[in-house]
C-alpha atoms as a PDB file:
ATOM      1  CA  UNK A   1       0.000   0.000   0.000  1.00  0.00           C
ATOM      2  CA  UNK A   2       1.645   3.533  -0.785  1.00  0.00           C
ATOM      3  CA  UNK A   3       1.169   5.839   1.989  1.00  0.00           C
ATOM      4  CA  UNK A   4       0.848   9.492   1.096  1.00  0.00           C
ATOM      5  CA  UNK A   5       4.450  10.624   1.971  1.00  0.00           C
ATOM      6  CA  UNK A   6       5.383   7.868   0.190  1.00  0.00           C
ATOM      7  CA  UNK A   7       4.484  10.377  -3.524  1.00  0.00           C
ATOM      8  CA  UNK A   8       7.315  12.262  -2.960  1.00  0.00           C
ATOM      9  CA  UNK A   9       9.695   9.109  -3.508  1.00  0.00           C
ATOM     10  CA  UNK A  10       7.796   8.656  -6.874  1.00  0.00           C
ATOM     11  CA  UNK A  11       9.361   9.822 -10.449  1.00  0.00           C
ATOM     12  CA  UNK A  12       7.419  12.867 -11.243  1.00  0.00           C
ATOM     13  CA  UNK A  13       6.364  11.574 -14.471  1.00  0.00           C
ATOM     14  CA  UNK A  14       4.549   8.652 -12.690  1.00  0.00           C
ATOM     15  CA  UNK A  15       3.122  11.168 -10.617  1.00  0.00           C
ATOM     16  CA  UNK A  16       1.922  13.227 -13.698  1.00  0.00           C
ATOM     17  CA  UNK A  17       0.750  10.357 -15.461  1.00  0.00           C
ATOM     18  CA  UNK A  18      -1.288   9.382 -12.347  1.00  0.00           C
ATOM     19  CA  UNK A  19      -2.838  12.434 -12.267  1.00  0.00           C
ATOM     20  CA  UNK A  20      -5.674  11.944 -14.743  1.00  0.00           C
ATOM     21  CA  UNK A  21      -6.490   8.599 -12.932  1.00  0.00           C
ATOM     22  CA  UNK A  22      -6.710  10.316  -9.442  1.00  0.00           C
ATOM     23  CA  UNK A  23      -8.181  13.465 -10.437  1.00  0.00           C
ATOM     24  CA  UNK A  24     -11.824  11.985 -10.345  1.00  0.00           C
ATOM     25  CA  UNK A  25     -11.146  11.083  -6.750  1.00  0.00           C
ATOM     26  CA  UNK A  26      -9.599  13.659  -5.748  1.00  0.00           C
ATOM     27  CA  UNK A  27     -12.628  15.903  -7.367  1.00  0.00           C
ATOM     28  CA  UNK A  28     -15.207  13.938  -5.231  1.00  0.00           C
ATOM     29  CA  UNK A  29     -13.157  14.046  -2.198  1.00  0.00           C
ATOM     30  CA  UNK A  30     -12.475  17.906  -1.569  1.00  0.00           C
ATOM     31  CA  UNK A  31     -16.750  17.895  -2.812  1.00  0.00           C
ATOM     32  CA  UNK A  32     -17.964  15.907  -0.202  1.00  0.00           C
ATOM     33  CA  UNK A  33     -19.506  18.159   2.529  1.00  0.00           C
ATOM     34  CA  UNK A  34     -17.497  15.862   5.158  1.00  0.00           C
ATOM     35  CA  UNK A  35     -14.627  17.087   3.778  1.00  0.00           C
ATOM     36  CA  UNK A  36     -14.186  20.186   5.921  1.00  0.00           C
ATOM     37  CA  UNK A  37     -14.226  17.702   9.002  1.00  0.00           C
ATOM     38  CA  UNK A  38     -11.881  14.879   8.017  1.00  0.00           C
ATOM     39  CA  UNK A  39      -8.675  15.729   8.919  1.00  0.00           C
ATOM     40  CA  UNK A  40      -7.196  12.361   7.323  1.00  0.00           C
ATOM     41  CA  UNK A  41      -8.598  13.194   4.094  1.00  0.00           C
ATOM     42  CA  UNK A  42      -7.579  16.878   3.938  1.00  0.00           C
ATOM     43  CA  UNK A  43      -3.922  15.701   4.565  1.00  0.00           C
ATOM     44  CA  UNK A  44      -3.900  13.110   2.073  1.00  0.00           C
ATOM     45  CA  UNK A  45      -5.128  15.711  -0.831  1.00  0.00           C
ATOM     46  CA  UNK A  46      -2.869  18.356   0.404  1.00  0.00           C
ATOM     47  CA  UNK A  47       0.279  16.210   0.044  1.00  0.00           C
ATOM     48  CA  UNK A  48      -1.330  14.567  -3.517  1.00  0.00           C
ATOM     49  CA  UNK A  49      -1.739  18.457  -4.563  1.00  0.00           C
ATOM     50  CA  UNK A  50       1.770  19.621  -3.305  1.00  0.00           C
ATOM     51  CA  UNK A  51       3.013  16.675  -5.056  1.00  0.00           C
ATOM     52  CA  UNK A  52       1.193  16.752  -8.198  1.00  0.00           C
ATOM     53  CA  UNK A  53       1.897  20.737  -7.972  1.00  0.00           C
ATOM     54  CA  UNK A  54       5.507  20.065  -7.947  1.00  0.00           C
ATOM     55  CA  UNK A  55       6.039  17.283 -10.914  1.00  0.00           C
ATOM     56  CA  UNK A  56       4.063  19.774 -13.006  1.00  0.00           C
ATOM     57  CA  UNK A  57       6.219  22.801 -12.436  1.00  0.00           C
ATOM     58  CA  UNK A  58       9.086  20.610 -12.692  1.00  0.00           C
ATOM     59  CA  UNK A  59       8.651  18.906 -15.852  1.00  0.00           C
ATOM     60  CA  UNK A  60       6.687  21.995 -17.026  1.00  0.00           C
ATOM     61  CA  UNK A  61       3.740  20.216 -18.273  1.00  0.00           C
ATOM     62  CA  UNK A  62       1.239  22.603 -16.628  1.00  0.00           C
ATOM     63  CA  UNK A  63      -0.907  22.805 -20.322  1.00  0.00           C
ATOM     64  CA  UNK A  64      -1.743  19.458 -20.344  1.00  0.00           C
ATOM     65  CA  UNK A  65      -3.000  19.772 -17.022  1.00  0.00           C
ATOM     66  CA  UNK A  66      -4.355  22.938 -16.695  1.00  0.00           C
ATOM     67  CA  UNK A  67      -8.165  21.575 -16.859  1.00  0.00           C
ATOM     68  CA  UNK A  68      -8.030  19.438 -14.170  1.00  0.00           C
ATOM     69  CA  UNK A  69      -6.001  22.152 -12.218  1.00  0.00           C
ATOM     70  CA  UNK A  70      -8.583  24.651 -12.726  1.00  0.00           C
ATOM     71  CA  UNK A  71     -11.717  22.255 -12.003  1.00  0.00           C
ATOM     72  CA  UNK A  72     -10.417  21.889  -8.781  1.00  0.00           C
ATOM     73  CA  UNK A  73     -10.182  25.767  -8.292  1.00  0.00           C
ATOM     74  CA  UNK A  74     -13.453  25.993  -9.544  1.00  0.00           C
ATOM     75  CA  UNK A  75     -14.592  23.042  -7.142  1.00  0.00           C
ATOM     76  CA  UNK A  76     -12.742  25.212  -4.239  1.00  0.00           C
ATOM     77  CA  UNK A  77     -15.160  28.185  -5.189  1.00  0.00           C
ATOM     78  CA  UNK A  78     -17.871  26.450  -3.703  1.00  0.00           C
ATOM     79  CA  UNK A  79     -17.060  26.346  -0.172  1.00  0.00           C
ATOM     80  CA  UNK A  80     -15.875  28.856   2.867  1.00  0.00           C
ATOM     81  CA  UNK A  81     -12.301  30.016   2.403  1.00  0.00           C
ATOM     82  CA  UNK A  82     -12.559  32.137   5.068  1.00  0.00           C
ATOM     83  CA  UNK A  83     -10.275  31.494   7.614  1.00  0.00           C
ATOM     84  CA  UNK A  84     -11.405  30.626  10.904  1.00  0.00           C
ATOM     85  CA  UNK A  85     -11.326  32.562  14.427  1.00  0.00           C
ATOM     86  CA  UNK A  86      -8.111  31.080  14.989  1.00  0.00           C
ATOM     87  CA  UNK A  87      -7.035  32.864  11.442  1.00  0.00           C
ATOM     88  CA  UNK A  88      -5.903  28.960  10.132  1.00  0.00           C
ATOM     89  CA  UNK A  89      -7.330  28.586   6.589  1.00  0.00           C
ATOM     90  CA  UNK A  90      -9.902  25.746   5.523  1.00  0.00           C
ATOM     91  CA  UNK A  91      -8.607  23.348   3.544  1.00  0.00           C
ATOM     92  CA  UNK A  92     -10.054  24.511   0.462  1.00  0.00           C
ATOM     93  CA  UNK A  93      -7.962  27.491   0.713  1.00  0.00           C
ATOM     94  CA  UNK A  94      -4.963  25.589   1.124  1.00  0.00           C
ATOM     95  CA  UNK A  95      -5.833  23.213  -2.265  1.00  0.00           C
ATOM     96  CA  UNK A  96      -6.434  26.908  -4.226  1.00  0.00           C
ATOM     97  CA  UNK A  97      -3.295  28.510  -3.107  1.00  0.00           C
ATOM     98  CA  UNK A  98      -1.279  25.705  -3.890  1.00  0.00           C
ATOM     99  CA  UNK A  99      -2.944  25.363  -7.420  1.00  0.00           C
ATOM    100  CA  UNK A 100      -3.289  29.336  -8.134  1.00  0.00           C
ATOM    101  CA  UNK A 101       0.329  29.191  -7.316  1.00  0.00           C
ATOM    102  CA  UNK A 102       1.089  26.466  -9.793  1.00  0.00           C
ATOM    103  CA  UNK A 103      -0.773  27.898 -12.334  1.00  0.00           C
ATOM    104  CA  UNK A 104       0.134  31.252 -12.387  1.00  0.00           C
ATOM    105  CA  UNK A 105       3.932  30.616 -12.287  1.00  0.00           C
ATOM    106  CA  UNK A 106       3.194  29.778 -15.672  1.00  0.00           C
ATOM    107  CA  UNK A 107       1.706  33.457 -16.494  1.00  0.00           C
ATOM    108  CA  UNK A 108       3.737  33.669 -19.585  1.00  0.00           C
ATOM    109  CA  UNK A 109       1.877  30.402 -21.094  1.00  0.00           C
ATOM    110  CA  UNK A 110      -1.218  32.595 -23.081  1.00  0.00           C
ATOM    111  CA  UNK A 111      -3.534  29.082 -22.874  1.00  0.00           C
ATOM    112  CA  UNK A 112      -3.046  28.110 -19.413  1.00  0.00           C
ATOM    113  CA  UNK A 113      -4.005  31.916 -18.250  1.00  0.00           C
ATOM    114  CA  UNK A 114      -7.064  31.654 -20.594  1.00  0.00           C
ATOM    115  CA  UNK A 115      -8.252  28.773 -18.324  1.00  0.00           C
ATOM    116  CA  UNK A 116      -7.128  29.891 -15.131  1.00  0.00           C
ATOM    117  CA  UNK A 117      -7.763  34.163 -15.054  1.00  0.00           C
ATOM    118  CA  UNK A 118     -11.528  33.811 -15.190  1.00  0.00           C
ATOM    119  CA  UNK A 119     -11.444  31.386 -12.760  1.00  0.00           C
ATOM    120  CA  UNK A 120      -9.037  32.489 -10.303  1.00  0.00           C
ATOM    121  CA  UNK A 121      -9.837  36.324 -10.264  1.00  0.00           C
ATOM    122  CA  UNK A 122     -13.376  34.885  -8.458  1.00  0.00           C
ATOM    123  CA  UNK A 123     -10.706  34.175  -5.274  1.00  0.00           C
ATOM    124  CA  UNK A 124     -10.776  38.170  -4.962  1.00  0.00           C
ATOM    125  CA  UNK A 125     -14.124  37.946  -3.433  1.00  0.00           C
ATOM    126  CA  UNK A 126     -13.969  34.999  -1.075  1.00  0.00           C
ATOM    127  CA  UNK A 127     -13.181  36.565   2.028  1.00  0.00           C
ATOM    128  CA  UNK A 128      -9.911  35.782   2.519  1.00  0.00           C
ATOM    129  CA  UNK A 129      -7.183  38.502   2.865  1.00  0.00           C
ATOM    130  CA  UNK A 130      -4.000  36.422   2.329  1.00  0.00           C
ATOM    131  CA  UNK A 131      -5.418  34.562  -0.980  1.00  0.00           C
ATOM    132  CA  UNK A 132      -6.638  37.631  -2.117  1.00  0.00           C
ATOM    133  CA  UNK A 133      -3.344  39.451  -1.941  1.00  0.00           C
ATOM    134  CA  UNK A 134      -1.079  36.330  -3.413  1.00  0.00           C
ATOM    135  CA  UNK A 135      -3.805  36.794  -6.299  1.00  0.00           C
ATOM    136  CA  UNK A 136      -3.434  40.526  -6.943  1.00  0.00           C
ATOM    137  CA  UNK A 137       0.313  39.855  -7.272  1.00  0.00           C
ATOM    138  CA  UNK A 138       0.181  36.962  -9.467  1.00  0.00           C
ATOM    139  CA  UNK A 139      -2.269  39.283 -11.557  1.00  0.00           C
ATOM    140  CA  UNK A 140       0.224  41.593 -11.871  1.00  0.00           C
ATOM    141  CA  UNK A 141       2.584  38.969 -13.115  1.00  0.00           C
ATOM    142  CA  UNK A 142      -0.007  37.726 -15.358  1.00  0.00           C
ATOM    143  CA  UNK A 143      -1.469  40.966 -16.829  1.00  0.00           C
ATOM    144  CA  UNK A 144       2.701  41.719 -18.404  1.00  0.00           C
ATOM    145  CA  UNK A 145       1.592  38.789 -20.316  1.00  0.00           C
ATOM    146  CA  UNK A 146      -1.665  38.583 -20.636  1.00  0.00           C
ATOM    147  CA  UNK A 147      -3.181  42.205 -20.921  1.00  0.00           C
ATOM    148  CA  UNK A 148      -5.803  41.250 -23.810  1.00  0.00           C
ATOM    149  CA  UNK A 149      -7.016  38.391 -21.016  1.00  0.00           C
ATOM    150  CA  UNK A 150      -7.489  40.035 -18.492  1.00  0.00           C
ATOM    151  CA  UNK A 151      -9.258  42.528 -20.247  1.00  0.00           C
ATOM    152  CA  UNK A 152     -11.394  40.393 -21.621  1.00  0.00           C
ATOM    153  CA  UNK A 153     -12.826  38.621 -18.699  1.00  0.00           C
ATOM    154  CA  UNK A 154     -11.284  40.019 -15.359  1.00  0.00           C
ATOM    155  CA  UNK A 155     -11.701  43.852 -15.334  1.00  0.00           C
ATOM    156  CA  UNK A 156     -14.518  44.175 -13.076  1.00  0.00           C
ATOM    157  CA  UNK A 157     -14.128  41.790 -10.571  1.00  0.00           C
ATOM    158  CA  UNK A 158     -10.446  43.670 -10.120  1.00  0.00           C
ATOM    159  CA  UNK A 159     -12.220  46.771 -10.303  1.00  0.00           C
ATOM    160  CA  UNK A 160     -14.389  45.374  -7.679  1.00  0.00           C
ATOM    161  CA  UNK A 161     -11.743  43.989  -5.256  1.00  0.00           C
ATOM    162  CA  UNK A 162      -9.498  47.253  -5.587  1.00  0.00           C
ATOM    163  CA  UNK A 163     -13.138  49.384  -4.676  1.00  0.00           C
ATOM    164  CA  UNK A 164     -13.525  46.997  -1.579  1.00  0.00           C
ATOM    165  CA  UNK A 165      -9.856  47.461  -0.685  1.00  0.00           C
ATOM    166  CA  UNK A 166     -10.064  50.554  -0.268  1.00  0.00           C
ATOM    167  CA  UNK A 167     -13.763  50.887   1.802  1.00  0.00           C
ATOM    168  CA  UNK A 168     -12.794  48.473   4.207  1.00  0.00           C
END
């Protein structure tokens, strides 16, 4: 049986080629509304994510990928990232940072920020300071790149978020 640690040992193109094959369960596990209260399962997806994270941005395969990546985000959307009393962050805001950071270090590659800008410029809104600000700086990166995109689809939400900065 291969224990979750046990990914890091892996070749990264296993790990990549895996993906598509655990994507489906990982999908359905961060979805379940037991999620938020399984501490075993919330460690075992943030080490596959880390992981899979990693082999991507090492063997710089993030296009063929960039789907599943940004299904997940989407998937993260859906539930509370703010973080709690304590200020710790819910695990779906762990899964999107990792994967917003993942994707965007890729801001130069025009198709993966077609996928991931609309998506990602929704974590402006969420209520949660820290993700917000990692996300106005990797719009900056992306927007050298990417001006035409995030004109396109992402002007008012940042108009929104900047407005909302600055009243609160």
């Amino acid at each position: 049986m291969l224990l979750a640690g046990d990914l890091f040992a892996l070749d990264d193109a296993v790990v990549v080629r895996d993906f598509s094959k655990c994507f489906d369960k990982i999908y359905s596990i961060i979805s379940s509304p037991d999620y938020v209260i399984n501490d075993n399962d919330q460690s075992v997806v943030e080490i596959f994510i880390t992981r899979i994270a990693y082999a991507i941005r090492d063997l710089k395969v993030v296009e063929q990928h960039a789907n599943s990546l940004v299904s997940l985000l989407e998937c993260c959307l859906c539930h509370d990232l703010k973080p709690s009393a304590r200020g710790e962050d819910p695990p779906h805001a762990k899964i999107a940072s990792e994967i917003i950071s993942c994707l965007f270090l890729n801001y130069h590659r025009k198709e993966v920020m077609r996928l991931a800008l609309p998506v990602a410029v929704k974590f402006l809104h969420k209520g949660n300071k820290e993700l917000s600000r990692n996300m106005s700086k990797y719009l900056s990166l992306a927007a050298v790149h990417n001006a035409d995109l995030l004109a396109q689809s992402c002007v008012q939400p940042i108009i929104d978020s900047v407005i909302a900065g600055e009243l609160s």
